[in-house]
PDB file of N, CA and C in Angstrom:
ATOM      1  N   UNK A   1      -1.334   3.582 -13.001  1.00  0.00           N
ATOM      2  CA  UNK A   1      -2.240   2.791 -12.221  1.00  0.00           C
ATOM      3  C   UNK A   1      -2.304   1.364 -12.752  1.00  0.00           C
ATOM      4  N   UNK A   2      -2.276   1.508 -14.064  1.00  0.00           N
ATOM      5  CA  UNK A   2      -2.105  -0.043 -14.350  1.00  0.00           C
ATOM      6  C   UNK A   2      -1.125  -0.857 -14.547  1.00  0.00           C
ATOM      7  N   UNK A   3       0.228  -0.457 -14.298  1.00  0.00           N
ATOM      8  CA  UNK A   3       0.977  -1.209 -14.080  1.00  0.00           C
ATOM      9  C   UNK A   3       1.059  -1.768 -12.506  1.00  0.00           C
ATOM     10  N   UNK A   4       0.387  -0.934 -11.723  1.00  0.00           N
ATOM     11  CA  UNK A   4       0.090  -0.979 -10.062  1.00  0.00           C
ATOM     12  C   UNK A   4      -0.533  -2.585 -10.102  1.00  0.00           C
ATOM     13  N   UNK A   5      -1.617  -2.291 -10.579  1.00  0.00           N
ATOM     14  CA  UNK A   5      -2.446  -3.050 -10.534  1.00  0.00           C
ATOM     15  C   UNK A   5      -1.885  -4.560 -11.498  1.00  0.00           C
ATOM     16  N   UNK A   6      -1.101  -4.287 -12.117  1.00  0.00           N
ATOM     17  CA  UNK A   6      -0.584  -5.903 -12.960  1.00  0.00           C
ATOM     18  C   UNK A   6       0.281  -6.086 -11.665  1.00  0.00           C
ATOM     19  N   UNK A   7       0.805  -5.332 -11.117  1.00  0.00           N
ATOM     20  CA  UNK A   7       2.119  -5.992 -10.322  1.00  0.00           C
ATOM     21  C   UNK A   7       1.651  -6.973  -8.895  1.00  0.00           C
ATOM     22  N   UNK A   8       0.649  -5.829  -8.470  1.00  0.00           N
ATOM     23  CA  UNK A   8      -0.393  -6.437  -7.364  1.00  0.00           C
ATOM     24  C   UNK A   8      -0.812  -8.246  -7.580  1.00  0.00           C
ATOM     25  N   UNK A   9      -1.826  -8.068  -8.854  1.00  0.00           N
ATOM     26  CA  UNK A   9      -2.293  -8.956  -9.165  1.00  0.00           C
ATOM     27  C   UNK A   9      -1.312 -10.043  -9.622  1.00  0.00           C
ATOM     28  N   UNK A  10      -0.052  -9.659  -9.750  1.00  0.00           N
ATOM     29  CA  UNK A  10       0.498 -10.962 -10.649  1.00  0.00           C
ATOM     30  C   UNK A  10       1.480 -11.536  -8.707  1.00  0.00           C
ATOM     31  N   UNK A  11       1.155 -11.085  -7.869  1.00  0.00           N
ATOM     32  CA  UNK A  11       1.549 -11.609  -5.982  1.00  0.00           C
ATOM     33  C   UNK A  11       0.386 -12.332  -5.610  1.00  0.00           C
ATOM     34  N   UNK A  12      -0.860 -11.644  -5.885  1.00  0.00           N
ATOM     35  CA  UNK A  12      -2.094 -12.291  -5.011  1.00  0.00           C
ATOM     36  C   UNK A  12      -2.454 -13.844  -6.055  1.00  0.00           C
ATOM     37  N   UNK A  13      -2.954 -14.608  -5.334  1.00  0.00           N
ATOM     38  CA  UNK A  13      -3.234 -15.464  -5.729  1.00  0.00           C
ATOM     39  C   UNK A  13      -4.879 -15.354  -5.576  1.00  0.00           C
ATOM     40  N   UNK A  14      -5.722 -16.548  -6.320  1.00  0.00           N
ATOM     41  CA  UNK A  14      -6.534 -16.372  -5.462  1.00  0.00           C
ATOM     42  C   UNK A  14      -7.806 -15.582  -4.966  1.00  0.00           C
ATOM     43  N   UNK A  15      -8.017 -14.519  -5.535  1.00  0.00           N
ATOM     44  CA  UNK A  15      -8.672 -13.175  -5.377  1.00  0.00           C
ATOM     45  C   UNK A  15     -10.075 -13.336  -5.610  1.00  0.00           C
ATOM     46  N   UNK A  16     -10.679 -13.418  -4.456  1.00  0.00           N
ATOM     47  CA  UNK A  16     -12.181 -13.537  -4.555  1.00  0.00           C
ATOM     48  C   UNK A  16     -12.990 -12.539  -4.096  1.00  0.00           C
ATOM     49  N   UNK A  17     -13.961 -11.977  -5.249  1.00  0.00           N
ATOM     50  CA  UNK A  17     -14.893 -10.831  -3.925  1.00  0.00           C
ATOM     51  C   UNK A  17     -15.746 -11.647  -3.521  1.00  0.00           C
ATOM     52  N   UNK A  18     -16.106 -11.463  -2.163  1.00  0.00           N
ATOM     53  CA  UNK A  18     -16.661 -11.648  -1.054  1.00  0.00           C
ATOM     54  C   UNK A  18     -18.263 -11.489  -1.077  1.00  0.00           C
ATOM     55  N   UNK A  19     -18.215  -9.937  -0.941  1.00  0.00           N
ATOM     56  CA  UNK A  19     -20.041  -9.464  -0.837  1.00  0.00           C
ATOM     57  C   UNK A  19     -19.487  -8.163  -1.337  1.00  0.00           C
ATOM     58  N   UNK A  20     -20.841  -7.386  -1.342  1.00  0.00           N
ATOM     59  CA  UNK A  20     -20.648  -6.060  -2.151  1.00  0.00           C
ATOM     60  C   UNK A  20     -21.571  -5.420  -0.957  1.00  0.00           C
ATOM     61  N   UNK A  21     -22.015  -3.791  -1.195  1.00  0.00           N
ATOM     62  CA  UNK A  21     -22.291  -3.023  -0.504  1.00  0.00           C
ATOM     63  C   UNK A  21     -22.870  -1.810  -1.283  1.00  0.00           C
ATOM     64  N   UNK A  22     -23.945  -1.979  -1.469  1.00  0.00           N
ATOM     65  CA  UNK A  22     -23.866  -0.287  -2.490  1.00  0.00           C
ATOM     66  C   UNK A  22     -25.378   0.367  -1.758  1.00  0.00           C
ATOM     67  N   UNK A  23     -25.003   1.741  -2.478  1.00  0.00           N
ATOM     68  CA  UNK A  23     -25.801   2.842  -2.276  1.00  0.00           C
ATOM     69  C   UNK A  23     -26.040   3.707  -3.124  1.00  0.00           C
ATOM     70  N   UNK A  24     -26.407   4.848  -3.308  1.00  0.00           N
ATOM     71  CA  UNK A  24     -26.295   6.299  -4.416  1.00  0.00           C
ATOM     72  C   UNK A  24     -25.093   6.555  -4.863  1.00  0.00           C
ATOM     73  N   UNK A  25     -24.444   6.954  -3.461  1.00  0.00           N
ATOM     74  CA  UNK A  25     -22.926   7.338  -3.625  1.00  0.00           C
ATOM     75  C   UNK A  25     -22.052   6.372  -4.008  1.00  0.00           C
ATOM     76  N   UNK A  26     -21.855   4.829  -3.877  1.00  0.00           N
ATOM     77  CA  UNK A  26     -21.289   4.154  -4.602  1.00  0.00           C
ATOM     78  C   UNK A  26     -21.298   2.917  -4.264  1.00  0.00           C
ATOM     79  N   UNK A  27     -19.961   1.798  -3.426  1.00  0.00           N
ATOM     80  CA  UNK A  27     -20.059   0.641  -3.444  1.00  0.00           C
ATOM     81  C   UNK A  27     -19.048  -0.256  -2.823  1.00  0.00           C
ATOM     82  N   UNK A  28     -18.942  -0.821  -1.863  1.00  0.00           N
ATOM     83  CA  UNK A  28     -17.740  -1.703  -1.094  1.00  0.00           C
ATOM     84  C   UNK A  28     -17.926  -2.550  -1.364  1.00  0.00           C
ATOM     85  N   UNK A  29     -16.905  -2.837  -1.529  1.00  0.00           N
ATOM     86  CA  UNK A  29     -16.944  -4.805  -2.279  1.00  0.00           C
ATOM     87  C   UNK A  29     -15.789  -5.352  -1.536  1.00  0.00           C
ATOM     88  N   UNK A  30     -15.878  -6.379  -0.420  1.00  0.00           N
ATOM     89  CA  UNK A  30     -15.250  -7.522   0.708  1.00  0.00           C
ATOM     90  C   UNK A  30     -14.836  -8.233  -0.545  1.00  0.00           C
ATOM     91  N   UNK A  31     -13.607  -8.570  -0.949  1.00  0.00           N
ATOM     92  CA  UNK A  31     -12.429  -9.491  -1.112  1.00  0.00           C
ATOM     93  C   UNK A  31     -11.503 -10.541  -0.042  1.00  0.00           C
ATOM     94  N   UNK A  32     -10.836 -10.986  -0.833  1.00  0.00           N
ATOM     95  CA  UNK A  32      -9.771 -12.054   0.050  1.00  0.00           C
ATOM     96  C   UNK A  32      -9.159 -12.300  -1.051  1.00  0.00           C
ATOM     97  N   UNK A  33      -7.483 -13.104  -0.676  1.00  0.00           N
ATOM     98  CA  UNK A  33      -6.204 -13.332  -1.941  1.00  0.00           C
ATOM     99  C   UNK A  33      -5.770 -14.228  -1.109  1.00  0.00           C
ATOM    100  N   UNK A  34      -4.547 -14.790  -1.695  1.00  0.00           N
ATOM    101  CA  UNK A  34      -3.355 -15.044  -0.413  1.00  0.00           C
ATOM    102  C   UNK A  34      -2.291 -14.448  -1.513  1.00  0.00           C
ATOM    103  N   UNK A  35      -1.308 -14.332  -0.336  1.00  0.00           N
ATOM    104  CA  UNK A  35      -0.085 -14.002  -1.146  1.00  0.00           C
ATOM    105  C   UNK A  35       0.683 -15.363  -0.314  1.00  0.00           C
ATOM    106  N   UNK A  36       1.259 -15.836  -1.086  1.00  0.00           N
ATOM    107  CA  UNK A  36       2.449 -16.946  -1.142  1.00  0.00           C
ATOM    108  C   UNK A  36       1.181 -17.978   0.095  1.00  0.00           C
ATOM    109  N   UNK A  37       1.577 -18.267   1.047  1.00  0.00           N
ATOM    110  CA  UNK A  37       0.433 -19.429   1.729  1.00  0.00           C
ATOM    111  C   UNK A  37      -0.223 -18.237   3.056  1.00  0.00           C
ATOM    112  N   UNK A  38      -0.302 -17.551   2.849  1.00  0.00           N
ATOM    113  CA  UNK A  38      -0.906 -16.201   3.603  1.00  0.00           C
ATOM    114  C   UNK A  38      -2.677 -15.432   3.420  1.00  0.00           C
ATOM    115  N   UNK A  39      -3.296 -15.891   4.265  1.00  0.00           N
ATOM    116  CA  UNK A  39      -4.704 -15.198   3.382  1.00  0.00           C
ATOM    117  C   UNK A  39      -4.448 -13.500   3.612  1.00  0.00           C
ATOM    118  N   UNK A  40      -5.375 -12.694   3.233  1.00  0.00           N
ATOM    119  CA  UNK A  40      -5.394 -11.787   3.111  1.00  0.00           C
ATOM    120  C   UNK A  40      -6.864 -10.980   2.725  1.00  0.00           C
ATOM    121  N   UNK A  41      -7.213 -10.195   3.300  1.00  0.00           N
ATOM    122  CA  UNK A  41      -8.639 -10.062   3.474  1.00  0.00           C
ATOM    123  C   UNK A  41      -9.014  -8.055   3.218  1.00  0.00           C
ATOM    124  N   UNK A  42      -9.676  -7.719   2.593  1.00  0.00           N
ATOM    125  CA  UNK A  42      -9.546  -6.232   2.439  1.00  0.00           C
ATOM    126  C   UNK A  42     -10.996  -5.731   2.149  1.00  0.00           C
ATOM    127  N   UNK A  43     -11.510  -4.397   1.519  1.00  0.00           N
ATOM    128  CA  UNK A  43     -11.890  -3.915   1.040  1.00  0.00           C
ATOM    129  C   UNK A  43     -11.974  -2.862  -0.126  1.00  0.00           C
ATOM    130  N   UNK A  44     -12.687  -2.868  -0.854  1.00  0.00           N
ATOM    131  CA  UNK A  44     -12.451  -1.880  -2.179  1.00  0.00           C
ATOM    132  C   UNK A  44     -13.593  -0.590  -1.401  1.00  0.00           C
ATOM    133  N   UNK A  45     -13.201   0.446  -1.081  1.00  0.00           N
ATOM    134  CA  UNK A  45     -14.661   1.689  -1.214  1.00  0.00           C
ATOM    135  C   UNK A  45     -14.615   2.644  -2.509  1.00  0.00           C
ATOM    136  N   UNK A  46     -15.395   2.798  -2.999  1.00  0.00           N
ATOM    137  CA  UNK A  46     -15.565   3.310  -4.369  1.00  0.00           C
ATOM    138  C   UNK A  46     -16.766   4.514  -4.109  1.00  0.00           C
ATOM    139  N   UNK A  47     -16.603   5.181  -4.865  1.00  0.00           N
ATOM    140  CA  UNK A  47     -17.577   6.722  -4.481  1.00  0.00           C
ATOM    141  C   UNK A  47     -17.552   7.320  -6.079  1.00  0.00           C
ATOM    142  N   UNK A  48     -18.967   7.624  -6.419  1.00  0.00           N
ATOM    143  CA  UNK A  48     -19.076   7.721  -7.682  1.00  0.00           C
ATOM    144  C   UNK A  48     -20.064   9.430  -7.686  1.00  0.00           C
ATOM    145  N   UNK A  49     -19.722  10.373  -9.263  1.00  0.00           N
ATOM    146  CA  UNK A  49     -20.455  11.287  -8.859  1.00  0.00           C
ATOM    147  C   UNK A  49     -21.533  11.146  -9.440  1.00  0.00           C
ATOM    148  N   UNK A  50     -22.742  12.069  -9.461  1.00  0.00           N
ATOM    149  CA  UNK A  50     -23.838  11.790 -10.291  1.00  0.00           C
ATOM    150  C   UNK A  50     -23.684  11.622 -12.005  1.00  0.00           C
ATOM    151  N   UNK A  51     -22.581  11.649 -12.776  1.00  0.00           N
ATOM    152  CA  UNK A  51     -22.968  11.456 -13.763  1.00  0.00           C
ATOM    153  C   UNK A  51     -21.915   9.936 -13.738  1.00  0.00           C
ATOM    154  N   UNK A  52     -21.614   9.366 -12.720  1.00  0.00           N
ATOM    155  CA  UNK A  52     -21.302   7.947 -12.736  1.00  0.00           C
ATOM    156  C   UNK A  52     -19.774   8.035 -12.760  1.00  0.00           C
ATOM    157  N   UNK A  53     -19.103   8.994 -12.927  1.00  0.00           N
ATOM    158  CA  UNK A  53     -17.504   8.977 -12.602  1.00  0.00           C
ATOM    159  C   UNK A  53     -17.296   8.552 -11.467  1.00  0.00           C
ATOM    160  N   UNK A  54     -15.960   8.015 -11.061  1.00  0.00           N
ATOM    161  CA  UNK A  54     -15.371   7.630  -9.794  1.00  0.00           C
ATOM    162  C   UNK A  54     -14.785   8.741  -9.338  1.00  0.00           C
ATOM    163  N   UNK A  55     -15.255   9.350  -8.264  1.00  0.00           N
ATOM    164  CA  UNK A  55     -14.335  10.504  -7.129  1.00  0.00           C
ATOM    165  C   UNK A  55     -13.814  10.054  -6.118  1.00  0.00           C
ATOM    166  N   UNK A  56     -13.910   8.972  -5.833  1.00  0.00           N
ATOM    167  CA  UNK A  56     -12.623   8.471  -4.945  1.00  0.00           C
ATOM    168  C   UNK A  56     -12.573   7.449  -4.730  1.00  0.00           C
ATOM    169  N   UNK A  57     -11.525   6.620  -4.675  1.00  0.00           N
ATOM    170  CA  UNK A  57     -11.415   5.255  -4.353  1.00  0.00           C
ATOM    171  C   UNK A  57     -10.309   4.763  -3.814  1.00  0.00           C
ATOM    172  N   UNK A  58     -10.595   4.284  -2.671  1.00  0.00           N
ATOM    173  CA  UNK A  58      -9.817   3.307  -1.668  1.00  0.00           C
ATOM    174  C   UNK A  58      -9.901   2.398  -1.368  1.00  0.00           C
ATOM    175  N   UNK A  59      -8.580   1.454  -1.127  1.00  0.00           N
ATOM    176  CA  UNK A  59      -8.614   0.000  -0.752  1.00  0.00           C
ATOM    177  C   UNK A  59      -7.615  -0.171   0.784  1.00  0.00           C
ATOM    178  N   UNK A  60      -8.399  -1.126   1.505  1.00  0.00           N
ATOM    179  CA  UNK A  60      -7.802  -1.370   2.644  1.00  0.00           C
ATOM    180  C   UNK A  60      -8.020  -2.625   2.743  1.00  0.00           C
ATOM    181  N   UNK A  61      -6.731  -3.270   3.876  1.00  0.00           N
ATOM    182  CA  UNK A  61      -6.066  -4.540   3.433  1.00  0.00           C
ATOM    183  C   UNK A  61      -5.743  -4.871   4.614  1.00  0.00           C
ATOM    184  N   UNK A  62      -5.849  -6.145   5.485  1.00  0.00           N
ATOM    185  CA  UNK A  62      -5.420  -6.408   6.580  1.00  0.00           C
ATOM    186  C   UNK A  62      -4.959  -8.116   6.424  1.00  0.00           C
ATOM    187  N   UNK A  63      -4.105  -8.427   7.572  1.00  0.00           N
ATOM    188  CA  UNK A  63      -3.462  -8.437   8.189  1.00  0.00           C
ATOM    189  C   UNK A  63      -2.079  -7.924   7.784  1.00  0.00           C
ATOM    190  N   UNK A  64      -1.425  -6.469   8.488  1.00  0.00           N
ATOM    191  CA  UNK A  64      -0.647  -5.928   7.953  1.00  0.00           C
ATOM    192  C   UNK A  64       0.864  -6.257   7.691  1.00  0.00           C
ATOM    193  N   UNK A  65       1.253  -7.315   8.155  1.00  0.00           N
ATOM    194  CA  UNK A  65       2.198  -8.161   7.752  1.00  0.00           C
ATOM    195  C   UNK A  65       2.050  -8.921   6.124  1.00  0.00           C
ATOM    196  N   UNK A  66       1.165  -9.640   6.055  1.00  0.00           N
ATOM    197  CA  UNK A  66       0.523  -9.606   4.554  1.00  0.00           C
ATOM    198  C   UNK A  66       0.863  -8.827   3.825  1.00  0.00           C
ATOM    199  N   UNK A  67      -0.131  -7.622   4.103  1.00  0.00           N
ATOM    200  CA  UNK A  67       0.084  -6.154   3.415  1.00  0.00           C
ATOM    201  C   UNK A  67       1.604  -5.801   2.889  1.00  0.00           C
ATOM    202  N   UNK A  68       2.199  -5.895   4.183  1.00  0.00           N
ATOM    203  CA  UNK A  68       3.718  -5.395   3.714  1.00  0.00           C
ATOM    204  C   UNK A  68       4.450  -6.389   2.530  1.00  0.00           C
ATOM    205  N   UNK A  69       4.070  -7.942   2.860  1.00  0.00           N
ATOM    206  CA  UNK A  69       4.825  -8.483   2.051  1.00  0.00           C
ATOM    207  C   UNK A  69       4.321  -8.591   0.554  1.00  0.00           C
ATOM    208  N   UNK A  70       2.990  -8.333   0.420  1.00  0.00           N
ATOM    209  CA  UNK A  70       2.519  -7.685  -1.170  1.00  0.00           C
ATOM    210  C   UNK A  70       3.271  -6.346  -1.136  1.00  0.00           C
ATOM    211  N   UNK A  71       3.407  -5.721  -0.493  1.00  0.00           N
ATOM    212  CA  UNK A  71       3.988  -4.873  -1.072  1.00  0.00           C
ATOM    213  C   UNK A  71       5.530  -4.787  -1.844  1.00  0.00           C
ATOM    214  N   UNK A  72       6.272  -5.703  -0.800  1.00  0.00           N
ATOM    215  CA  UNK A  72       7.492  -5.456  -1.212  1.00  0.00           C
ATOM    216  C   UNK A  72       7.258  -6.485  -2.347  1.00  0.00           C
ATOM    217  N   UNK A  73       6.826  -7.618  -2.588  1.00  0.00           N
ATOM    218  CA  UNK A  73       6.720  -8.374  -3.618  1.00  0.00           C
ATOM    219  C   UNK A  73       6.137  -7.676  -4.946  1.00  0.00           C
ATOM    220  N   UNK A  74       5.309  -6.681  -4.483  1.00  0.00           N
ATOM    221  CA  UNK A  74       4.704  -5.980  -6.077  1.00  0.00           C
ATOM    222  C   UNK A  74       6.186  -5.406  -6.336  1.00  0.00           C
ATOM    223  N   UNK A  75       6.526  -4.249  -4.929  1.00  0.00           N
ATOM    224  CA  UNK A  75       7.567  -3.441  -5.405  1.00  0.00           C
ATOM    225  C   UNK A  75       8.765  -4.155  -6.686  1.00  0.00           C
ATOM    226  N   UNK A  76       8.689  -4.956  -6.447  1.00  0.00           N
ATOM    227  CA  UNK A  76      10.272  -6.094  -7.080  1.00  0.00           C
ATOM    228  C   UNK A  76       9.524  -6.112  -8.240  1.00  0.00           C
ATOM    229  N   UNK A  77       8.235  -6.607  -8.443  1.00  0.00           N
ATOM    230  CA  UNK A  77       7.844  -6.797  -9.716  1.00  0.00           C
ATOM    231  C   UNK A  77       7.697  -5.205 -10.655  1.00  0.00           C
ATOM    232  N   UNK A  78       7.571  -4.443  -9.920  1.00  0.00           N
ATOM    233  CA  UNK A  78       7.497  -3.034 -10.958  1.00  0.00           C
ATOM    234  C   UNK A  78       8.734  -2.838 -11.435  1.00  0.00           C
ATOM    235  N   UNK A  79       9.422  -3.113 -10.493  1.00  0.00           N
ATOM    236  CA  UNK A  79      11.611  -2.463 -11.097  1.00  0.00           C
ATOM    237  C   UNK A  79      11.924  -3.686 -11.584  1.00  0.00           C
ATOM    238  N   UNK A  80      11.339  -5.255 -11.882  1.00  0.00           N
ATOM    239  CA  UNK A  80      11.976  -5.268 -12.794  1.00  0.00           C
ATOM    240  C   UNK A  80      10.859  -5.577 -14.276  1.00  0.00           C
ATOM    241  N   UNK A  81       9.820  -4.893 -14.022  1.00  0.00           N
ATOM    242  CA  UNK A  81       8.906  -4.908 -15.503  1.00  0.00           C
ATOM    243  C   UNK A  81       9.790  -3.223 -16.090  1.00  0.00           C
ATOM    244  N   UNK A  82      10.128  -2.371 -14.995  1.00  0.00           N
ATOM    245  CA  UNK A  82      11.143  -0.964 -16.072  1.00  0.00           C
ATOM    246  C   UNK A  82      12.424  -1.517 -15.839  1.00  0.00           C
ATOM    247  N   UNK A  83      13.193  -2.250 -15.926  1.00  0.00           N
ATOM    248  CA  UNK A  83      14.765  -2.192 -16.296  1.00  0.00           C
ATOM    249  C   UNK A  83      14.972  -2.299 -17.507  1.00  0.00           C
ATOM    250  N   UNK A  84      16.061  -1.185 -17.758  1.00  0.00           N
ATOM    251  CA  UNK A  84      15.751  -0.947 -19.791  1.00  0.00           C
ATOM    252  C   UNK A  84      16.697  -1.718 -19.807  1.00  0.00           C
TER     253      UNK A  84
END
């Protein structure tokens, strides 16, 4: 997960949360990035159990053209942070 997350972060530029959202069960937090001159706009949902662990967490990301091109841009950055 944390190399996920270095590869992500080292495409987005930029990365601001927005507003947050919480409750018992947990907490959405509104972001924005750009990747290369592209904004990019998402959400974090986070769901926590009663003794405060995380049981699930998802992120969603739009405009999906964006999306794709973080993706393939993280992808490149993971193969070549493992080339032995």
């Amino acid at each position: 997960m944390v190399a996920i997350l270095e590869a992500v972060f080292s495409v987005m530029q930029d990365f601001t949360y927005l507003r947050h959202f919480s409750s018992n069960a947990g907490f959405v937090l509104e972001f924005s990035a750009q990747v290369d001159e592209e904004h990019l706009f998402g959400v974090d949902l986070i769901e926590f159990d009663q003794s405060g662990k995380i049981t699930d967490f998802m992120v969603m990301m739009r405009p999906a053209d964006v999306v794709h091109n973080l993706s393939a841009k993280a992808a490149q950055h993971l193969a070549i942070a493992h080339l032995p």
